[in-house]
N, C-alpha and C. Protein backbone atom coordinates (compact mmCIF):
# COMPACT_ATOMS: atom_id res chain seq x y z
N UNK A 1 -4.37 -2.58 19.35
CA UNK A 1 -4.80 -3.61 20.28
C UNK A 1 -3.97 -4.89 20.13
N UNK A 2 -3.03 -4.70 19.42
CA UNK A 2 -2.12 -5.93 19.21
C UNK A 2 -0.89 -6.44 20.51
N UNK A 3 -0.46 -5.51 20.84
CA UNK A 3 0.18 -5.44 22.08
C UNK A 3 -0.46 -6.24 23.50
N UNK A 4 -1.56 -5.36 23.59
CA UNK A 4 -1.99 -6.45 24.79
C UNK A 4 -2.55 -7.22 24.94
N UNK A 5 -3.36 -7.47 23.19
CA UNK A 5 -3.45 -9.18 23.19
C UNK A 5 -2.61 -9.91 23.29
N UNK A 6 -1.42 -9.89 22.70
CA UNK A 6 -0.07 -10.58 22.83
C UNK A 6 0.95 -10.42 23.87
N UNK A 7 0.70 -9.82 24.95
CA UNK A 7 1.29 -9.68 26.23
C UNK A 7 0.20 -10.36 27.27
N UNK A 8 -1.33 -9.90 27.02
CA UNK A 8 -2.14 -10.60 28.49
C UNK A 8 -2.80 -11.90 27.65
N UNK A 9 -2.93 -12.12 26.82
CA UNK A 9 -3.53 -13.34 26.90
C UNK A 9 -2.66 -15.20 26.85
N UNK A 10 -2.28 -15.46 27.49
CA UNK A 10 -1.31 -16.42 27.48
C UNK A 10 -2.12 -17.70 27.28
N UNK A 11 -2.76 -18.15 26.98
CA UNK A 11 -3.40 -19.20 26.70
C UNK A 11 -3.43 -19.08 25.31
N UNK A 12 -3.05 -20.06 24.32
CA UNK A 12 -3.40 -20.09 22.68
C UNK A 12 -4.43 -20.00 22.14
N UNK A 13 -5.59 -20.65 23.18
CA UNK A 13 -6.82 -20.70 22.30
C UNK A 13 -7.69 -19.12 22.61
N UNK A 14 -6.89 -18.57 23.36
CA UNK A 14 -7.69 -16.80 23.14
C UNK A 14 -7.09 -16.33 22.58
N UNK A 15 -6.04 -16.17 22.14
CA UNK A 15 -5.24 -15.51 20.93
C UNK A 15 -6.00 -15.24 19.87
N UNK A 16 -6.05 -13.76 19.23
CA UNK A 16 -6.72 -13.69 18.36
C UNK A 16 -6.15 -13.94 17.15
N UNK A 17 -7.15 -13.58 15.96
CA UNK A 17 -6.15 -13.89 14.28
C UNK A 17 -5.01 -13.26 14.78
N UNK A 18 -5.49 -11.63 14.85
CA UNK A 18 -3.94 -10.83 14.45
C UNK A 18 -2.64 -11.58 15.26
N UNK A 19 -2.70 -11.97 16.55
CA UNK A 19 -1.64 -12.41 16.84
C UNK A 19 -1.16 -14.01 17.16
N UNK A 20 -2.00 -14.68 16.14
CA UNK A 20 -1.56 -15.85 15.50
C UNK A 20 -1.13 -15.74 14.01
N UNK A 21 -1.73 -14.97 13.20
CA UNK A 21 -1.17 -14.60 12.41
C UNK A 21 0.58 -14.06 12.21
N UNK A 22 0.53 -12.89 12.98
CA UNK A 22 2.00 -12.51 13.51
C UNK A 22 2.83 -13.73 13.89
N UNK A 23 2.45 -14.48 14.46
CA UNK A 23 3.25 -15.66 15.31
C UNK A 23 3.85 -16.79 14.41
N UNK A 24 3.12 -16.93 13.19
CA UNK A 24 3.52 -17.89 12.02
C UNK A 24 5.00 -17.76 11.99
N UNK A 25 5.51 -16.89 11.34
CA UNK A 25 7.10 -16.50 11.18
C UNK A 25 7.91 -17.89 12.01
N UNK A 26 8.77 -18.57 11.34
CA UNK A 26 9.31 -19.40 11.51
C UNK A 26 11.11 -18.82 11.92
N UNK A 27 11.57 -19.65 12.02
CA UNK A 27 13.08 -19.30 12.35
C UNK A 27 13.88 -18.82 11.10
N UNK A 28 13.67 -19.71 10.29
CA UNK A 28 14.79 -19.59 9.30
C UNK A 28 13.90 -19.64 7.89
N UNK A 29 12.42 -19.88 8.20
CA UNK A 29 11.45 -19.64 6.89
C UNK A 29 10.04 -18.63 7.21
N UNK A 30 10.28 -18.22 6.46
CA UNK A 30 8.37 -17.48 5.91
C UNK A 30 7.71 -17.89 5.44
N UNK A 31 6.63 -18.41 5.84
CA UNK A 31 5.18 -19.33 5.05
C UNK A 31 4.43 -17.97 4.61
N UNK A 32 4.96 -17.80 3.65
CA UNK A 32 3.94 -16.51 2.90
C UNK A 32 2.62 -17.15 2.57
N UNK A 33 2.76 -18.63 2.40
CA UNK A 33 1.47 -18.82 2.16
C UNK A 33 0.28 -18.73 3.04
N UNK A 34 0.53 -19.65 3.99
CA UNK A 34 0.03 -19.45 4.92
C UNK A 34 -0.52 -17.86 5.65
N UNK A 35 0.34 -17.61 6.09
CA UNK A 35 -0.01 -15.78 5.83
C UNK A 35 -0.89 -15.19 5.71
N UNK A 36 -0.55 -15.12 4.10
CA UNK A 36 -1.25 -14.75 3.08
C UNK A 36 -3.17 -15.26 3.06
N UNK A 37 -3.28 -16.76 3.73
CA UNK A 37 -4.32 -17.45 3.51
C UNK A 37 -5.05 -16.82 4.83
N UNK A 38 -4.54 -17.03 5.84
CA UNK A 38 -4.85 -16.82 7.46
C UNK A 38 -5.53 -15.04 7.42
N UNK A 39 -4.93 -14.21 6.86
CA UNK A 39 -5.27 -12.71 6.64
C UNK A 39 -6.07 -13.04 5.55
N UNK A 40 -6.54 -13.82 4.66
CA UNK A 40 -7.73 -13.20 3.61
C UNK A 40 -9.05 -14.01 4.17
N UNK A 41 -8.64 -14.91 4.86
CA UNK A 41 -9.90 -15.87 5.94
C UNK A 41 -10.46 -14.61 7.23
N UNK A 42 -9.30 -14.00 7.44
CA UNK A 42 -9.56 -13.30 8.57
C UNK A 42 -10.28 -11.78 8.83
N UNK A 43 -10.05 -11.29 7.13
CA UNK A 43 -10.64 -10.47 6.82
C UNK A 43 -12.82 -10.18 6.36
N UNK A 44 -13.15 -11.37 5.79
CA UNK A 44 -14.25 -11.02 5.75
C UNK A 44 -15.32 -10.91 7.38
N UNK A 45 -15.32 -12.01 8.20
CA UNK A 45 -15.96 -11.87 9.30
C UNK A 45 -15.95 -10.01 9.74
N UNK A 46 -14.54 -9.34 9.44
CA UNK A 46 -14.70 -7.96 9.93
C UNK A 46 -15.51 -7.52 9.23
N UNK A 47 -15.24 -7.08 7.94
CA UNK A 47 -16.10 -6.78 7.25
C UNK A 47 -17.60 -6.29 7.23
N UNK A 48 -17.74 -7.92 7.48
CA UNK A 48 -19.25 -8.37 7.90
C UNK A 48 -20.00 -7.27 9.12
N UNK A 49 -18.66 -7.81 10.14
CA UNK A 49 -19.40 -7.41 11.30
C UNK A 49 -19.63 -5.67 10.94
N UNK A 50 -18.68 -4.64 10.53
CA UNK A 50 -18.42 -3.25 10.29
C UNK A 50 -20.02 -2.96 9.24
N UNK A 51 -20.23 -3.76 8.25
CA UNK A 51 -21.25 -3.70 7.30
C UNK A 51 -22.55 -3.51 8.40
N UNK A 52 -23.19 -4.57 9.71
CA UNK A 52 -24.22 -4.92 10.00
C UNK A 52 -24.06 -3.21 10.65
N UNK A 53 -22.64 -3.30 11.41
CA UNK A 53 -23.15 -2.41 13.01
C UNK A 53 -22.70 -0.58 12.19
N UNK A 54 -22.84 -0.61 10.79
CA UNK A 54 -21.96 0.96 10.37
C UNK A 54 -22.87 1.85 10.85
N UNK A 55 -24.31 1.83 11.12
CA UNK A 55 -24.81 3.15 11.81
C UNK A 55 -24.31 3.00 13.55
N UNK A 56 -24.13 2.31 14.71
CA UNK A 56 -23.85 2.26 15.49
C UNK A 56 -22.29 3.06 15.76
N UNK A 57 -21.32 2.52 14.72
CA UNK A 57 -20.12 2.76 14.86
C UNK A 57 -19.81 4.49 14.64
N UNK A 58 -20.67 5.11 13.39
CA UNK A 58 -20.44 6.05 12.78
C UNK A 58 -21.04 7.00 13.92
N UNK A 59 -22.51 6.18 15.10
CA UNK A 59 -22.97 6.95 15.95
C UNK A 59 -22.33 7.59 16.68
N UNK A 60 -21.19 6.76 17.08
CA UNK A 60 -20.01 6.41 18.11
C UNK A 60 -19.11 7.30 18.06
N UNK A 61 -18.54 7.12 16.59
CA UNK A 61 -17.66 8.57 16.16
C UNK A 61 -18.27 9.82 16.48
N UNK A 62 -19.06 9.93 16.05
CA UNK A 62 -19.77 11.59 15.92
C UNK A 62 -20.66 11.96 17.05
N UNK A 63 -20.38 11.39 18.09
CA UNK A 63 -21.37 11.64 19.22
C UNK A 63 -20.38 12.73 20.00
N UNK A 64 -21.73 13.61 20.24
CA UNK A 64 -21.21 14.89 20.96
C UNK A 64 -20.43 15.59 20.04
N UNK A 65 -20.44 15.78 18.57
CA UNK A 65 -19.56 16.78 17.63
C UNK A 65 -20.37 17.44 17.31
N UNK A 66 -21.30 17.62 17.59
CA UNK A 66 -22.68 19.19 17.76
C UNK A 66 -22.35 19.82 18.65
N UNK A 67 -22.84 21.11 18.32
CA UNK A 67 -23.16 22.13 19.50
C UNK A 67 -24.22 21.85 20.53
N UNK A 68 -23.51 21.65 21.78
CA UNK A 68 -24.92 20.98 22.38
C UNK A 68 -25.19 22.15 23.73
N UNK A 69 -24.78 23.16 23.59
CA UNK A 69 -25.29 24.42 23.96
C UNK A 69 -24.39 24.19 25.84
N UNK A 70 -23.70 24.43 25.66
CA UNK A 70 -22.79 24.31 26.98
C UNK A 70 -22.58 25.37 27.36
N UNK A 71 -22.24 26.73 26.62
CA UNK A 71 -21.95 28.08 27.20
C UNK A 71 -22.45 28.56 28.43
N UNK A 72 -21.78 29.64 28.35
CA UNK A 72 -22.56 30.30 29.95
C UNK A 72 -24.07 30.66 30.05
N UNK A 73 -23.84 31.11 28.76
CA UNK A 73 -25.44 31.37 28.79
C UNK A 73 -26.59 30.62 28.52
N UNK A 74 -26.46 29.33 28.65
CA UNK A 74 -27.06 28.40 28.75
C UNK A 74 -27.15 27.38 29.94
N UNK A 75 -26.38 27.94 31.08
CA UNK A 75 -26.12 27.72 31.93
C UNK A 75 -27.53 27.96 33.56
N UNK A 76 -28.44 27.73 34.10
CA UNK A 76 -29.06 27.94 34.38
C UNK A 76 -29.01 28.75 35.97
């Protein structure tokens, strides 16, 4: 999803971390610090959010990976 945040959103203040993060890189320097700080700030909120919603998400994955009786002979 990094791509078309950074192609459709042209306004700065919708830019997300990942591609303000990416965008730091300077010309002729690397603020590793910065970086470095911006990705460990940016990391817990996910976290968080993955922790509250993990039965929703895991629902999400595995929905419809049963046999849910489709054959012919179940066919009416």
């Amino acid at each position: 999803m990094f791509f078309p945040a950074l192609v459709l959103l042209s306004k700065n203040v919708l830019r997300t971390a990942t591609v303000e993060i990416a965008l730091y890189p300077g010309e002729y320097a690397f603020p590793w610090e910065l970086i470095t700080t911006a990705t460990l700030l940016a990391i817990p909120p996910i976290l968080a959010l993955t922790a509250v919603f993990q039965k929703q998400v895991i629902g999400g994955l595995t929905a419809g990976a049963g046999k849910q009786g489709r054959g012919p002979e179940d066919r009416a």
